[in-house]
N, C-alpha and C. Protein backbone atom coordinates (compact mmCIF):
# COMPACT_ATOMS: atom_id res chain seq x y z
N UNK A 1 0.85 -1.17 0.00
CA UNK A 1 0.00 0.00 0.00
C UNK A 1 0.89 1.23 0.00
N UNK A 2 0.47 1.86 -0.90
CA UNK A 2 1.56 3.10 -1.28
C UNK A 2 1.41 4.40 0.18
N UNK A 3 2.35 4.87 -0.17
CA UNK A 3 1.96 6.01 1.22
C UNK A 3 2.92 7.23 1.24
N UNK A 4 1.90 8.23 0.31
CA UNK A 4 2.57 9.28 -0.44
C UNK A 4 3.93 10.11 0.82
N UNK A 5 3.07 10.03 2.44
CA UNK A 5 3.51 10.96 2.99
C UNK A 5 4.92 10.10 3.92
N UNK A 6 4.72 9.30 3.79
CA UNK A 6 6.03 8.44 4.33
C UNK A 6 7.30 8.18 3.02
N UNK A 7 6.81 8.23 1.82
CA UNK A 7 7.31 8.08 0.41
C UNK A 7 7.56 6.89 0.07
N UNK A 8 6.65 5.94 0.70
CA UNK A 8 6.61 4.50 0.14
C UNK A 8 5.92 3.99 -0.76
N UNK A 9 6.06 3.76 -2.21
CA UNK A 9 5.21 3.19 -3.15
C UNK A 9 4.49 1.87 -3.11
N UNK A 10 4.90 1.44 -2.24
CA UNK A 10 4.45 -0.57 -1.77
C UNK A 10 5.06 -1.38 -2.25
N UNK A 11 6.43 -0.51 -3.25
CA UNK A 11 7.57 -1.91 -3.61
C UNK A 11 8.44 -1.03 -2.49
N UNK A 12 9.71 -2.12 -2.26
CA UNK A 12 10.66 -2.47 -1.83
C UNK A 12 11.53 -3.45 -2.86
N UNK A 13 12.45 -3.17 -3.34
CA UNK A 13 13.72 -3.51 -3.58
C UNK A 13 14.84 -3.29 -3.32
N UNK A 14 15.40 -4.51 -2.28
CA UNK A 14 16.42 -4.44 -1.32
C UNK A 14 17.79 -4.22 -2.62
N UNK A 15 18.16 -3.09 -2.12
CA UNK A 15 19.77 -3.73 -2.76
C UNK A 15 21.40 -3.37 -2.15
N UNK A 16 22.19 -3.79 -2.98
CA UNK A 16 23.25 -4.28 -2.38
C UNK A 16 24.56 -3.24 -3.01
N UNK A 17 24.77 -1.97 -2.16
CA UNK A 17 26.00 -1.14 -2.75
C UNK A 17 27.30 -2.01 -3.28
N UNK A 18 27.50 -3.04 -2.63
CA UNK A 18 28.59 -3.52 -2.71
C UNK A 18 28.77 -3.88 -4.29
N UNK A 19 27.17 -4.94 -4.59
CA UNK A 19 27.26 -5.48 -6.18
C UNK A 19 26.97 -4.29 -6.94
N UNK A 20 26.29 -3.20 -6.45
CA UNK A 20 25.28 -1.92 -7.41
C UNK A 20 24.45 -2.78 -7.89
N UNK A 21 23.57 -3.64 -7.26
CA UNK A 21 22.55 -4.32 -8.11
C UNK A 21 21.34 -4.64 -7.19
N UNK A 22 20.23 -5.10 -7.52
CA UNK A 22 19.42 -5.53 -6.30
C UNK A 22 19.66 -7.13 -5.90
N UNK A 23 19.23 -7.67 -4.73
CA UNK A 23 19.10 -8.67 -4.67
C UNK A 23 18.40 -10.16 -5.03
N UNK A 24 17.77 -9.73 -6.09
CA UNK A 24 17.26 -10.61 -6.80
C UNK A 24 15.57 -10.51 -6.48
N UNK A 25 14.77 -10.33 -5.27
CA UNK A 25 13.57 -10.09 -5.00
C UNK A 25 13.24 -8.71 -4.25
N UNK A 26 11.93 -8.89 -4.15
CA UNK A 26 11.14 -7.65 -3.69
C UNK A 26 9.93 -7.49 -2.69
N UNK A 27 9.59 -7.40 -1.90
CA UNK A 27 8.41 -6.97 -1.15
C UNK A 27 7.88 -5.84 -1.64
N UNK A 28 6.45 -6.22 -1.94
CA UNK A 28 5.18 -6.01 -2.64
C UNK A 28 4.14 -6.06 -1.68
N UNK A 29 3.85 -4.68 -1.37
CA UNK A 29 2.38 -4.70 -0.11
C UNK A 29 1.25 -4.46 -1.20
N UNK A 30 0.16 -4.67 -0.86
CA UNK A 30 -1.27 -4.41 -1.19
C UNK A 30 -2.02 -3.91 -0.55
N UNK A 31 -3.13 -3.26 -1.20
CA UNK A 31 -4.04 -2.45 0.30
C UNK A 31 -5.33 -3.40 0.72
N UNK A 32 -5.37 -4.51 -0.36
CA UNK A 32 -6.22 -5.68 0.41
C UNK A 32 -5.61 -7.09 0.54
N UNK A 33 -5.76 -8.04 1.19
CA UNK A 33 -5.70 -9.19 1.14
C UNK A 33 -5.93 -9.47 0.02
N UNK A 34 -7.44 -9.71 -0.59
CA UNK A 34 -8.09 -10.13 -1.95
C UNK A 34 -6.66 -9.59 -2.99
N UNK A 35 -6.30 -8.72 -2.66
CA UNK A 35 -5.53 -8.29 -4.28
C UNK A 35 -4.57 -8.97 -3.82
N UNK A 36 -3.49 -9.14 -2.87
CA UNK A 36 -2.35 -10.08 -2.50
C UNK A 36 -2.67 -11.59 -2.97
N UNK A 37 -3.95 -11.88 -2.51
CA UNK A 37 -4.43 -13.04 -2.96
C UNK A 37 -4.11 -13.58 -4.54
N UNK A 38 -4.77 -12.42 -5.32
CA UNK A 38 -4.72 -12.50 -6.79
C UNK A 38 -3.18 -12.49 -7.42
N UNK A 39 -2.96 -11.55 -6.86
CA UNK A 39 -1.33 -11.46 -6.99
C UNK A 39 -0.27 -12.99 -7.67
N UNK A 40 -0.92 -13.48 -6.24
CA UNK A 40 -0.38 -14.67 -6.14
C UNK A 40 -0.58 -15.35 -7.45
N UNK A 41 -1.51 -15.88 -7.37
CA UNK A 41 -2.42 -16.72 -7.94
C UNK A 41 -2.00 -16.08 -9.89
N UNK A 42 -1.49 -14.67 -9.89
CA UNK A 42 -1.71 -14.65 -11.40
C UNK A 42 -0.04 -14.79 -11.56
N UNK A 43 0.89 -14.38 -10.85
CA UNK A 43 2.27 -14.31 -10.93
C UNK A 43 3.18 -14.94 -10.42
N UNK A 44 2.93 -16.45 -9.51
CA UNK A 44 3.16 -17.26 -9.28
C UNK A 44 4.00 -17.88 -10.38
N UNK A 45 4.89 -18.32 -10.81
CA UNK A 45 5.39 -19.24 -12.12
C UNK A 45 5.43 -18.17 -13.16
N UNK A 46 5.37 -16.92 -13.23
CA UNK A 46 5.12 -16.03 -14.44
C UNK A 46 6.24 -16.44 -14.91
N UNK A 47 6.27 -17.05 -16.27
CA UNK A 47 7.91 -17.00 -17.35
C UNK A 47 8.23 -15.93 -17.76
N UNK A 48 8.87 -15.11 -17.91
CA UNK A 48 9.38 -14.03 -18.58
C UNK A 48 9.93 -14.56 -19.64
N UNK A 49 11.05 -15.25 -19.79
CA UNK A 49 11.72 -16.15 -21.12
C UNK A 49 11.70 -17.36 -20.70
N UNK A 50 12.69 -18.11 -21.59
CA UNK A 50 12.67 -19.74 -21.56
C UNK A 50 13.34 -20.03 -20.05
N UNK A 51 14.30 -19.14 -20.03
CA UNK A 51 15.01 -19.50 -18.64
C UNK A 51 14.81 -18.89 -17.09
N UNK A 52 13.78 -17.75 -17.36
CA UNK A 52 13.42 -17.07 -16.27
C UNK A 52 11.95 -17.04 -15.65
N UNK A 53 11.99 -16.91 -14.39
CA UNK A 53 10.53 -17.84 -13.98
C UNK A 53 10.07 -16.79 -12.54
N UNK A 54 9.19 -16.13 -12.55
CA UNK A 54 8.59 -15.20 -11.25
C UNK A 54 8.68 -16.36 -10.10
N UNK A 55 8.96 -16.43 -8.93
CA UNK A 55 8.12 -17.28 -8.11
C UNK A 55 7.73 -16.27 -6.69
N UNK A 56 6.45 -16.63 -6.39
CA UNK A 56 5.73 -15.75 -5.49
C UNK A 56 5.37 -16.46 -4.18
N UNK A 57 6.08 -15.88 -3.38
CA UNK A 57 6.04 -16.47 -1.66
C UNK A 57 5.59 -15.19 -0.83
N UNK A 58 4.03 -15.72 -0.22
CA UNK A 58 3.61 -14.76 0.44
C UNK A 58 4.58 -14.35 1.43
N UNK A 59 4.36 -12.82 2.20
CA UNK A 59 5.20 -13.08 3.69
C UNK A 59 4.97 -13.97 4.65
N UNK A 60 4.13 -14.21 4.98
CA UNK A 60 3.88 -14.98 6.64
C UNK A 60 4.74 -16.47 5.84
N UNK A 61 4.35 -16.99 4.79
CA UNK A 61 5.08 -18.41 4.36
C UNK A 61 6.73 -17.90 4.25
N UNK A 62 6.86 -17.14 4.30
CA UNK A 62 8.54 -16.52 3.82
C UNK A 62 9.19 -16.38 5.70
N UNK A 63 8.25 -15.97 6.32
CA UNK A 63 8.39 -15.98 7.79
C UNK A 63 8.82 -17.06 8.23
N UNK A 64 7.63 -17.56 7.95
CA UNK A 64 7.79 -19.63 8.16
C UNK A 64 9.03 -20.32 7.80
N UNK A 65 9.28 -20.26 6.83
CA UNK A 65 10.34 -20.71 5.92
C UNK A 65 11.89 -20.41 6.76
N UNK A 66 11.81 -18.67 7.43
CA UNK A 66 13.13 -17.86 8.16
C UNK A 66 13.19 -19.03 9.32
N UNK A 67 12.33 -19.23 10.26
CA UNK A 67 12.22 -20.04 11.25
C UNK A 67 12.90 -21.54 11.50
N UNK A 68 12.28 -21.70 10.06
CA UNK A 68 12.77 -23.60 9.77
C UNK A 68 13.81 -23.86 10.47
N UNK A 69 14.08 -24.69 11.26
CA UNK A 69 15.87 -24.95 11.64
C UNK A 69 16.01 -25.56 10.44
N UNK A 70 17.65 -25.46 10.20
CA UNK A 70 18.07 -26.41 9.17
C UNK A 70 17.73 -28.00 9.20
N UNK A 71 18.33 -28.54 10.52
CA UNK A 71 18.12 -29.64 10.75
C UNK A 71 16.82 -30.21 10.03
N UNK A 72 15.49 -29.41 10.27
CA UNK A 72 14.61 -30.20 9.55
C UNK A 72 14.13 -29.97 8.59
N UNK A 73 15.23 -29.43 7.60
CA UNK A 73 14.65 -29.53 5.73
C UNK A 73 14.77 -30.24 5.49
N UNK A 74 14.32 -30.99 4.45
CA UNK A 74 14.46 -32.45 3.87
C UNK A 74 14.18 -31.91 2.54
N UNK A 75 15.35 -31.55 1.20
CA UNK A 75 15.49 -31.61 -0.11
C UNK A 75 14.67 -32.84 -0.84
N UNK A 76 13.88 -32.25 -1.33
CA UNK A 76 12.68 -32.63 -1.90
C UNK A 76 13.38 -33.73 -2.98
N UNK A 77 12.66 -34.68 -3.11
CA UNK A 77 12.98 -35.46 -4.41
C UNK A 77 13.06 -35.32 -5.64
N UNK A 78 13.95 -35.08 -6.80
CA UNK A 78 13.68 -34.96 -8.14
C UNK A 78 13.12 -35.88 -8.77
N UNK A 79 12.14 -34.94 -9.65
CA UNK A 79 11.21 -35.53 -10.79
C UNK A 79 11.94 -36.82 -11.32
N UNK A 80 11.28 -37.86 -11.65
CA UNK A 80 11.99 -38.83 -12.33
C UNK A 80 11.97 -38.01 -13.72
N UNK A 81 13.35 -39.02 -14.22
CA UNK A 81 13.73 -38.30 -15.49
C UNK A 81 12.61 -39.15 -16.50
N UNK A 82 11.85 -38.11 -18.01
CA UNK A 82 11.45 -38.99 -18.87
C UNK A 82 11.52 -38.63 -20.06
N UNK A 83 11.62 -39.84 -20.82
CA UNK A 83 12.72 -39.78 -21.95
C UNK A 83 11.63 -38.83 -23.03
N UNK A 84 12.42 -37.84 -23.98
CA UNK A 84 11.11 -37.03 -24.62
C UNK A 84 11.25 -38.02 -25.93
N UNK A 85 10.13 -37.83 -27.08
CA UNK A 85 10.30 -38.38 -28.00
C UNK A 85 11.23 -38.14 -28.75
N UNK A 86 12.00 -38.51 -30.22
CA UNK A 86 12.81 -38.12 -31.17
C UNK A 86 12.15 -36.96 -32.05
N UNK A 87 12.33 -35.93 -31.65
CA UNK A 87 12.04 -34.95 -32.46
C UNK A 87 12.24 -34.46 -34.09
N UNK A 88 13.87 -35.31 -34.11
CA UNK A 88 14.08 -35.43 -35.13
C UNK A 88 14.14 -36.70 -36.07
N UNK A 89 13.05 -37.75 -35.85
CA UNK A 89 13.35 -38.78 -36.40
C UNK A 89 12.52 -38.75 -38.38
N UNK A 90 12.02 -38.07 -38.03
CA UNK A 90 11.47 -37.37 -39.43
C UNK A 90 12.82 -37.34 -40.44
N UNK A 91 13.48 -36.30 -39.97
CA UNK A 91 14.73 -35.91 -40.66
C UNK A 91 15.73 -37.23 -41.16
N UNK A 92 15.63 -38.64 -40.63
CA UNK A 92 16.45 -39.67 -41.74
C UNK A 92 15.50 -40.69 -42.41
């Protein structure tokens, strides 16, 4: 939620003198829940290109997440690998 007289627009982008760059994310307030809600829900996974990908973590889950002890993460399992078809089997 923007707030002309404090001079906060409702972004935040932390950054880092050292690199001159930002840190890669941002805190994003809203002036309702419902729109944070949507937020989510539309920019979640947004691709920008083939290799770049939005991902959207509310705060209180980003809170959650600060808390975790290490001890109890458990690195999630990778996808089994599956084989794609021959794309090029046309071509001999």
């Amino acid at each position: 939620a923007a707030n002309e007289a404090l001079g906060f627009s409702g972004v935040q982008l932390p950054f880092s003198a050292e690199k001159k760059s930002t840190l890669g994310f941002a805190f994003v307030e809203y002036e309702t829940g419902e729109e944070a809600k949507k937020a989510v829900e539309v920019l979640n996974h947004y691709a920008f290109d083939k290799n770049h990908q939005l991902t959207v973590t509310p705060y209180m889950r980003g809170i959650g997440l600060a808390e975790l002890e290490e001890s109890s993460f458990q690195e999630p399992a990778p996808a089994p690998f599956v084989e794609r078809p021959d794309t090029c089997s046309w071509l001999r």
